[in-house]
PDB file of N, CA and C in Angstrom:
ATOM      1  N   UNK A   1      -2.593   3.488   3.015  1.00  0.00           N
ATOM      2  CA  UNK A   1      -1.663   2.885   3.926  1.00  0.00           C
ATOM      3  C   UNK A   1      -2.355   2.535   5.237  1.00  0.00           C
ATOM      4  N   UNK A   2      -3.359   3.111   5.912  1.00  0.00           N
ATOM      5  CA  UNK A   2      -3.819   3.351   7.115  1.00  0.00           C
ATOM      6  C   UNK A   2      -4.587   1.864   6.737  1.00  0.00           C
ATOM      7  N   UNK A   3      -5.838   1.733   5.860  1.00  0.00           N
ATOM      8  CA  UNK A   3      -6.526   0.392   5.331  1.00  0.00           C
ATOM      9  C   UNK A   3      -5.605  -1.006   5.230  1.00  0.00           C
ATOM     10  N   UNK A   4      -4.192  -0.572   5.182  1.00  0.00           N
ATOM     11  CA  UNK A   4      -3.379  -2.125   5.050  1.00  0.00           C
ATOM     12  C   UNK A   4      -3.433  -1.693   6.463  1.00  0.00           C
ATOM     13  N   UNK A   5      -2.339  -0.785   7.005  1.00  0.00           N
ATOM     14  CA  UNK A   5      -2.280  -1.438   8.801  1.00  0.00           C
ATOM     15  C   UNK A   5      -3.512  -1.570   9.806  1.00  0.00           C
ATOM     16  N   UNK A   6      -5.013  -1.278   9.320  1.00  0.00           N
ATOM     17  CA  UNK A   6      -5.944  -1.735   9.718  1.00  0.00           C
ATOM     18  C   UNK A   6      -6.319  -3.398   9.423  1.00  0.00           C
ATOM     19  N   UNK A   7      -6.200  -3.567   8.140  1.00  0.00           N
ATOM     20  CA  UNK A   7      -6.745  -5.229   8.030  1.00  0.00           C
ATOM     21  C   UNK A   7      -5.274  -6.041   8.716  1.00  0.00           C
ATOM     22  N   UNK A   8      -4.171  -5.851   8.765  1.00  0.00           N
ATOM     23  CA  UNK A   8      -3.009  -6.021   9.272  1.00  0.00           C
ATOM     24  C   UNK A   8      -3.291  -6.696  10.543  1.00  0.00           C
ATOM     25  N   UNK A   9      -4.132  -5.115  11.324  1.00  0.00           N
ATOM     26  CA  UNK A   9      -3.951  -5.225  13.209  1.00  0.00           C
ATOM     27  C   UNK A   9      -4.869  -6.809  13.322  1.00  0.00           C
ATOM     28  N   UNK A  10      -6.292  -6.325  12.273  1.00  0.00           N
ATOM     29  CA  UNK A  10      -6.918  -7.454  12.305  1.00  0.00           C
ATOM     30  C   UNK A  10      -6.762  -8.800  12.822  1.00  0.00           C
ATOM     31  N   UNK A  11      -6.392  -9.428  11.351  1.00  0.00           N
ATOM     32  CA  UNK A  11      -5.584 -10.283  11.066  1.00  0.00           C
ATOM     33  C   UNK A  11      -4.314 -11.189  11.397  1.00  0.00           C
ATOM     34  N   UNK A  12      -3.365  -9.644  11.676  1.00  0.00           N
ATOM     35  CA  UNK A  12      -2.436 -10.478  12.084  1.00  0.00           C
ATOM     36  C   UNK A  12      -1.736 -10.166  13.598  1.00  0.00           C
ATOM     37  N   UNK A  13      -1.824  -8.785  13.775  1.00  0.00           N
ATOM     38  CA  UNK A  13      -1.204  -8.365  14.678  1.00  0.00           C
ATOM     39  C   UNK A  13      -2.186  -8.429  16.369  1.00  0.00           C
ATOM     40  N   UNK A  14      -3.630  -8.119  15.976  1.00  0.00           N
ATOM     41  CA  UNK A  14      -4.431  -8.569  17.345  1.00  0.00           C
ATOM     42  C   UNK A  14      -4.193 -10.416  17.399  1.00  0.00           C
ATOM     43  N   UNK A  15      -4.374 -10.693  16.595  1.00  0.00           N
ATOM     44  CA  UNK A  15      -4.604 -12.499  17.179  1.00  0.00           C
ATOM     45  C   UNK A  15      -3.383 -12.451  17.649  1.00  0.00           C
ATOM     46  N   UNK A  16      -1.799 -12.138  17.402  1.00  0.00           N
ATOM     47  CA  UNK A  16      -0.436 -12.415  17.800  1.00  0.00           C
ATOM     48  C   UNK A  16      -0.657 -11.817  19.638  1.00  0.00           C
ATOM     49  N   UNK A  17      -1.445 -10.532  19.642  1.00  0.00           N
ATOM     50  CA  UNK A  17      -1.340  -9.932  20.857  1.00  0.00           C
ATOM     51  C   UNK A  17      -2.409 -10.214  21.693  1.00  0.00           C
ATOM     52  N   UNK A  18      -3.308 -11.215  21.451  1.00  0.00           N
ATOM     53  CA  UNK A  18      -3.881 -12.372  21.907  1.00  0.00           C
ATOM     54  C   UNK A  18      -3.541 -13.583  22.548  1.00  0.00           C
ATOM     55  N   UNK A  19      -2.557 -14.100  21.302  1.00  0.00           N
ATOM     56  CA  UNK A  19      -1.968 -15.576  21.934  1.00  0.00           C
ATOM     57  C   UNK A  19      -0.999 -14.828  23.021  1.00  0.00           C
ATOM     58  N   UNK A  20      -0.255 -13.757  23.108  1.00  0.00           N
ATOM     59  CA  UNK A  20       0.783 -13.571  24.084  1.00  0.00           C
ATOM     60  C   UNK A  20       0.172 -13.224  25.269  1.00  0.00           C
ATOM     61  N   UNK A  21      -1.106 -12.275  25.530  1.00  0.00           N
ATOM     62  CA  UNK A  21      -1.660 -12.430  26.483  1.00  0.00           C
ATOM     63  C   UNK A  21      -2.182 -13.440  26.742  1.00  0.00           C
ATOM     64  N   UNK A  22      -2.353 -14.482  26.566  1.00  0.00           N
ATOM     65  CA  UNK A  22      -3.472 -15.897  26.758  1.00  0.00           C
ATOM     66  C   UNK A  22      -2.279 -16.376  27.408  1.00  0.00           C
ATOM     67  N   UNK A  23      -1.118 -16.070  26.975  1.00  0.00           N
ATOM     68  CA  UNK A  23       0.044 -16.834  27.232  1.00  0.00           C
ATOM     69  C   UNK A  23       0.893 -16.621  29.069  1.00  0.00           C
ATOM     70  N   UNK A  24       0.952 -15.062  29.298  1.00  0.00           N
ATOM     71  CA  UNK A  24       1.241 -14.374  29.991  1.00  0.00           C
ATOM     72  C   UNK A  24       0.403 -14.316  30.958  1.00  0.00           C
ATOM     73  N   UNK A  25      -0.852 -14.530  31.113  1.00  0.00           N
ATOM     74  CA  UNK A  25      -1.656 -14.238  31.924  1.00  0.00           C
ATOM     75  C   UNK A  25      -2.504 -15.813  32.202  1.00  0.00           C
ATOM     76  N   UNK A  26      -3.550 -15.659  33.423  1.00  0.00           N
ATOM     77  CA  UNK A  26      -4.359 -16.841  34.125  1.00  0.00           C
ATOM     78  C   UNK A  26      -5.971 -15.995  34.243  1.00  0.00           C
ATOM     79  N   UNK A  27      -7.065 -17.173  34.489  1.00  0.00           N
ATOM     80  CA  UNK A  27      -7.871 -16.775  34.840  1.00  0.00           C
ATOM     81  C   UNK A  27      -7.867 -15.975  35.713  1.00  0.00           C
ATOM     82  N   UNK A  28      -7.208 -16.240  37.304  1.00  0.00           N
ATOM     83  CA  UNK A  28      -7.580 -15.503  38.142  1.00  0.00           C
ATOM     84  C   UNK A  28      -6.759 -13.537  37.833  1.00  0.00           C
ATOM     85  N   UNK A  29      -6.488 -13.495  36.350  1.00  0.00           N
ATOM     86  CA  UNK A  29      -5.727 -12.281  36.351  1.00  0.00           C
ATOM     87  C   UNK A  29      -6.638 -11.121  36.152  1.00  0.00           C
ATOM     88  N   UNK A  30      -6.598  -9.941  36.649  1.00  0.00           N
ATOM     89  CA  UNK A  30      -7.304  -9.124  36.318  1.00  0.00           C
ATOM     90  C   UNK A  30      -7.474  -8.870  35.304  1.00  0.00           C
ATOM     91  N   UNK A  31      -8.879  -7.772  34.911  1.00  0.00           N
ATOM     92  CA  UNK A  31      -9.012  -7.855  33.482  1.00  0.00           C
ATOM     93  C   UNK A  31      -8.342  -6.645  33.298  1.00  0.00           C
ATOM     94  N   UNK A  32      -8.138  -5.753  33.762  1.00  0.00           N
ATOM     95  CA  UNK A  32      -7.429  -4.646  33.370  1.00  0.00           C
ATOM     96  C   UNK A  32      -5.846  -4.815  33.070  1.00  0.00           C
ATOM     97  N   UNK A  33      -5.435  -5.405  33.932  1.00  0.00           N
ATOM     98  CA  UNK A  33      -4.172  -6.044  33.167  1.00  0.00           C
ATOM     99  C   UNK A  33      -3.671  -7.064  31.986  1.00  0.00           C
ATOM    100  N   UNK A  34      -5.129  -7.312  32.084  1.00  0.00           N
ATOM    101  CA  UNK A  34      -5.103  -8.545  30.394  1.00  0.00           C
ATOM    102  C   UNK A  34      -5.511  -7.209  29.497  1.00  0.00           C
ATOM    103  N   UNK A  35      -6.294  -6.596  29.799  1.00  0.00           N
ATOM    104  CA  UNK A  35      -6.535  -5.619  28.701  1.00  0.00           C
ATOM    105  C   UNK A  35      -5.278  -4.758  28.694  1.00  0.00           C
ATOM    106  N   UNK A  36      -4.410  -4.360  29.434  1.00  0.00           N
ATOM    107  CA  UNK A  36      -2.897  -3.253  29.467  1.00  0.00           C
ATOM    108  C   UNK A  36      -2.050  -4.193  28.160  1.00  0.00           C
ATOM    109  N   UNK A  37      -2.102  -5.552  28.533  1.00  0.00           N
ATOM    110  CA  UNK A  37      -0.933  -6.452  27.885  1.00  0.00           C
ATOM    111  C   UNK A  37      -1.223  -6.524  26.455  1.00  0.00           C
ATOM    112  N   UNK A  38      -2.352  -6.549  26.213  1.00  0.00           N
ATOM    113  CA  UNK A  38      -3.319  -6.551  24.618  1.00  0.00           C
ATOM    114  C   UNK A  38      -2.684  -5.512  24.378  1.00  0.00           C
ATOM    115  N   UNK A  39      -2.972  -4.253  24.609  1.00  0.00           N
ATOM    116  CA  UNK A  39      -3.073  -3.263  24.322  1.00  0.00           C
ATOM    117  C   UNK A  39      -1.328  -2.944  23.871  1.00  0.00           C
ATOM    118  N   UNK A  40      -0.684  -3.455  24.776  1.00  0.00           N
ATOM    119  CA  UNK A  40       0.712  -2.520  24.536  1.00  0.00           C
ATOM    120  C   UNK A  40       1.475  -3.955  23.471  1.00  0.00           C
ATOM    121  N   UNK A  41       1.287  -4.955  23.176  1.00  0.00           N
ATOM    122  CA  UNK A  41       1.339  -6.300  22.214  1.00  0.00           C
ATOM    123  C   UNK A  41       0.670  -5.322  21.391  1.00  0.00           C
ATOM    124  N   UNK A  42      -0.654  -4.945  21.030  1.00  0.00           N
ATOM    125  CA  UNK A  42      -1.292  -4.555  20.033  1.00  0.00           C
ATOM    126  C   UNK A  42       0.119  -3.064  19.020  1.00  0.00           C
ATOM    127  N   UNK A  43      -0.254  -2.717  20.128  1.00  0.00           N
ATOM    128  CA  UNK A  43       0.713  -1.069  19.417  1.00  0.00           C
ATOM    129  C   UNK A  43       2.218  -1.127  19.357  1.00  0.00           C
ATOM    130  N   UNK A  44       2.727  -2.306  20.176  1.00  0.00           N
ATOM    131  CA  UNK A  44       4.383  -2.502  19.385  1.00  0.00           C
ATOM    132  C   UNK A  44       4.345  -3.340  18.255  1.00  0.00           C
ATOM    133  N   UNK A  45       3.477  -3.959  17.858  1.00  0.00           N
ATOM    134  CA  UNK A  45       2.700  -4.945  16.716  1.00  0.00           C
ATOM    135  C   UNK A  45       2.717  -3.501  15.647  1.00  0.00           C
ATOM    136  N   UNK A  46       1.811  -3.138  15.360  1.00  0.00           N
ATOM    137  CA  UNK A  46       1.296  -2.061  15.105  1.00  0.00           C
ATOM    138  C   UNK A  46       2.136  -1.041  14.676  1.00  0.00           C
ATOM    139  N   UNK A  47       3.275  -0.578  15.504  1.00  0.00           N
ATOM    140  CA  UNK A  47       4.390   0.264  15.424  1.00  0.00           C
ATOM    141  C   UNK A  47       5.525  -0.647  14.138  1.00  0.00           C
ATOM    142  N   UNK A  48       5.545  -1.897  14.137  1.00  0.00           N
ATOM    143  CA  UNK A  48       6.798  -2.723  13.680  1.00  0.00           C
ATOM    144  C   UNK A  48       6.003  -2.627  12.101  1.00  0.00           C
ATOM    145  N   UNK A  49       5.097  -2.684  11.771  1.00  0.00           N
ATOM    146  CA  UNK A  49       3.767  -2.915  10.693  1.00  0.00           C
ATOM    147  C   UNK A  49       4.251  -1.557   9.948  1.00  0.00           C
ATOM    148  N   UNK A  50       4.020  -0.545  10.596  1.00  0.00           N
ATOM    149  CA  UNK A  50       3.606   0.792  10.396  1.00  0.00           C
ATOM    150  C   UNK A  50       4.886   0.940   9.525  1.00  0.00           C
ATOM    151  N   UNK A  51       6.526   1.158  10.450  1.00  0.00           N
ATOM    152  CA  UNK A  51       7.303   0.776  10.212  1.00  0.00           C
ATOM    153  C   UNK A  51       7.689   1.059   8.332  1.00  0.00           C
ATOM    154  N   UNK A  52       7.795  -1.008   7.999  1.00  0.00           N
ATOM    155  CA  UNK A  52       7.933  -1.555   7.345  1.00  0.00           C
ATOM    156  C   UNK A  52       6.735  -1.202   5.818  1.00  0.00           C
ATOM    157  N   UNK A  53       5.749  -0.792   6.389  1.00  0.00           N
ATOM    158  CA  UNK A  53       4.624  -0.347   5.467  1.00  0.00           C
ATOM    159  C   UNK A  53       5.130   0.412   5.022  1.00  0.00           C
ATOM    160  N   UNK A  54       5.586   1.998   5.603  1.00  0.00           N
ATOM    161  CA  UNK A  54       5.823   3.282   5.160  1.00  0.00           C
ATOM    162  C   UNK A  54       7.132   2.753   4.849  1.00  0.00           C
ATOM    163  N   UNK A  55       7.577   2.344   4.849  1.00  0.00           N
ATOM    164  CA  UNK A  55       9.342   1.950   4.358  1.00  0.00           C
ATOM    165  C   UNK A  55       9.066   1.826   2.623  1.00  0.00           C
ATOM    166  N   UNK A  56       8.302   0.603   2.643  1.00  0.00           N
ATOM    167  CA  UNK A  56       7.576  -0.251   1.252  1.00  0.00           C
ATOM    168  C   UNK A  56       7.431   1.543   0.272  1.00  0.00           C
ATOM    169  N   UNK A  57       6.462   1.561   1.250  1.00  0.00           N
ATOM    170  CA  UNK A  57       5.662   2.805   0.505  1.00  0.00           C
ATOM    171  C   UNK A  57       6.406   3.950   0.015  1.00  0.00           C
ATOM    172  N   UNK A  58       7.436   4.434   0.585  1.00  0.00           N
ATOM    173  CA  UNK A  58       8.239   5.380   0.414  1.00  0.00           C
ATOM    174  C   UNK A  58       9.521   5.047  -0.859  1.00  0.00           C
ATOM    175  N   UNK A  59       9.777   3.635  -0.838  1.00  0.00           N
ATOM    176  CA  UNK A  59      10.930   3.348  -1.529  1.00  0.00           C
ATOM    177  C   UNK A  59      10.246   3.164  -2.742  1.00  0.00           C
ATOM    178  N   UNK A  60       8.877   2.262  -2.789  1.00  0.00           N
ATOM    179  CA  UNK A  60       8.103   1.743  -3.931  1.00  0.00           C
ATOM    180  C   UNK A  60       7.659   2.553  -4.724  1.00  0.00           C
ATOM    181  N   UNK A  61       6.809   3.319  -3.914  1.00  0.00           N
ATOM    182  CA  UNK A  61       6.070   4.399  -4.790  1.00  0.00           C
ATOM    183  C   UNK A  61       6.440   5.889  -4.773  1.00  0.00           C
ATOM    184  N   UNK A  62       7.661   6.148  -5.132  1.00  0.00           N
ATOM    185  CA  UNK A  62       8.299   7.386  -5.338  1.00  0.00           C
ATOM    186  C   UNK A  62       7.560   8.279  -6.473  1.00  0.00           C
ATOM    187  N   UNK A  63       7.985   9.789  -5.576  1.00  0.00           N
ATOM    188  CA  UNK A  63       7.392  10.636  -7.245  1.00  0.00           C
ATOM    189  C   UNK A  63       7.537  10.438  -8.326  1.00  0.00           C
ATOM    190  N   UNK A  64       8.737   9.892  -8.543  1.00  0.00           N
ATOM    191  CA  UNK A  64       9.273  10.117  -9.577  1.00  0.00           C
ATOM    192  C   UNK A  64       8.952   8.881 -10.402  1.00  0.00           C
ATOM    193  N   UNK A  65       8.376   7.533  -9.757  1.00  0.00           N
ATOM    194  CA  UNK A  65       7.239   6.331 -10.290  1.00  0.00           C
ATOM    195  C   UNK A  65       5.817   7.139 -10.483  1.00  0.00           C
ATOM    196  N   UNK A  66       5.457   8.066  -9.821  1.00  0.00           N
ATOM    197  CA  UNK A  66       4.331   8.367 -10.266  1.00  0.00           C
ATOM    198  C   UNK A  66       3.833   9.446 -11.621  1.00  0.00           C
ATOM    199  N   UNK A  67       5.403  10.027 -11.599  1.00  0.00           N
ATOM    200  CA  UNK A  67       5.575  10.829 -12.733  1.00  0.00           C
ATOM    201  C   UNK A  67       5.722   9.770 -14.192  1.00  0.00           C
ATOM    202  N   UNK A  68       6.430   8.853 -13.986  1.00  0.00           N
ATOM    203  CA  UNK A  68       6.830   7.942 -15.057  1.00  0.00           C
ATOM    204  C   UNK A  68       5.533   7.658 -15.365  1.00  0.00           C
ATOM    205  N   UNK A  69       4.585   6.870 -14.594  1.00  0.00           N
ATOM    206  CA  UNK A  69       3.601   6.619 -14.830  1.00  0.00           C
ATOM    207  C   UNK A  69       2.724   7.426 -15.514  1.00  0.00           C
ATOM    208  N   UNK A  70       2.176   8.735 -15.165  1.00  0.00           N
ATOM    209  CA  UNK A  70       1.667   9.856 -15.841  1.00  0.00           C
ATOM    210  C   UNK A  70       2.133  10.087 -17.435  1.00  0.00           C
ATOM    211  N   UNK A  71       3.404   9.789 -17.668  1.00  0.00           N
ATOM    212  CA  UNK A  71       3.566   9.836 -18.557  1.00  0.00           C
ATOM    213  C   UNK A  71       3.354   8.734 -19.681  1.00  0.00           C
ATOM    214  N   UNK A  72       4.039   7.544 -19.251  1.00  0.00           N
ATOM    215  CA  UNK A  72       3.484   6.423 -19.809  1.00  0.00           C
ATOM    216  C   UNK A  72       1.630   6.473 -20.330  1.00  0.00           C
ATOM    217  N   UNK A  73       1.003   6.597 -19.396  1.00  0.00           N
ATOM    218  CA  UNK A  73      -0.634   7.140 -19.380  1.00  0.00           C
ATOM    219  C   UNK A  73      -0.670   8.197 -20.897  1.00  0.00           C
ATOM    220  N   UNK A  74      -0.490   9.328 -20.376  1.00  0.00           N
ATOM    221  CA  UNK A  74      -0.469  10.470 -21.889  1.00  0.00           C
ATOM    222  C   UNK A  74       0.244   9.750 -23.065  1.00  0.00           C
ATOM    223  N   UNK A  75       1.562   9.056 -23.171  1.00  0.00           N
ATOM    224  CA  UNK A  75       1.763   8.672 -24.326  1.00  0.00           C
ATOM    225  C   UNK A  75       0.864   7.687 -24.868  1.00  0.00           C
ATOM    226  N   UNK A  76       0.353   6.893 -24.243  1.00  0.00           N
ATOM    227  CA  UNK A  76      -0.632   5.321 -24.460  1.00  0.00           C
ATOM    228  C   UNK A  76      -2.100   6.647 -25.296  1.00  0.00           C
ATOM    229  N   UNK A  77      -2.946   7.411 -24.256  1.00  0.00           N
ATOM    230  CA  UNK A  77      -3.588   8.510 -24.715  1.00  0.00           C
ATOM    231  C   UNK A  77      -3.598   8.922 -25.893  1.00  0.00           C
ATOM    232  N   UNK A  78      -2.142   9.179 -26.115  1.00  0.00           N
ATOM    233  CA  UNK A  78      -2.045  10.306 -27.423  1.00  0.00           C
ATOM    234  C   UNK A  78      -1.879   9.000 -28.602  1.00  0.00           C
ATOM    235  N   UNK A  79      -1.131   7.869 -28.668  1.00  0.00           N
ATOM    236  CA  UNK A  79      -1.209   7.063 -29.593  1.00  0.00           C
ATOM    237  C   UNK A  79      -2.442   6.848 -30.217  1.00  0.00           C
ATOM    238  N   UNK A  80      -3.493   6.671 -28.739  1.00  0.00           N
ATOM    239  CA  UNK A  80      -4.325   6.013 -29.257  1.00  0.00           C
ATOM    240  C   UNK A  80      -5.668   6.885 -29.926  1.00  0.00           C
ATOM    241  N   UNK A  81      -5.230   8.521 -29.684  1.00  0.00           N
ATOM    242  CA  UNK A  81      -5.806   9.569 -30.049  1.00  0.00           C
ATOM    243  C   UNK A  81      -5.782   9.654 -31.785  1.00  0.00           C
ATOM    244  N   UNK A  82      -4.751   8.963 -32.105  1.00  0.00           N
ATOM    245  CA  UNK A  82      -3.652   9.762 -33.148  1.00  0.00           C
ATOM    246  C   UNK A  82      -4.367   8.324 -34.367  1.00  0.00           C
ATOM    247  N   UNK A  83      -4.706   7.241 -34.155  1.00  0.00           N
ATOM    248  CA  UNK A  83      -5.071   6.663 -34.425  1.00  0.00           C
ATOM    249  C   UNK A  83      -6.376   6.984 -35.456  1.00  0.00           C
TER     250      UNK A  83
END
């Protein structure tokens, strides 16, 4: 999960918290405040990602899919044992 909201921030969520600082801010702006605005764009980005990921993840891949699965696995196994 951590590897999707990493290529994520990448991808999608730094360039978004890019254009809004590029947007929000001027040359003559300090850099510490272009870097504050990145930064807090970056991690409500980041937070909304996180979110929706663990949502996916929690509903999708339940124990009880991973149990099915295990089993599906041993029966495919044993058929093909039996063979």
């Amino acid at each position: 999960m951590c590897i999707i909201a990493m290529v994520l921030e990448g991808a999608v969520f730094g360039r978004i918290a890019e254009a809004l600082t590029g947007k929000l801010t001027t040359h003559s702006t300090s850099f510490h405040k272009k870097i504050l605005l990145r930064i807090i764009f970056t991690v409500i980005g980041m937070s909304v990602a996180m979110t929706f990921i663990g949502d996916v993840v929690v509903n999708v891949f339940s124990w009880g899919s991973f149990q099915q699965l295990a089993h599906q696995l041993a029966a495919q196994l044993h058929h093909r044992a039996a063979r």
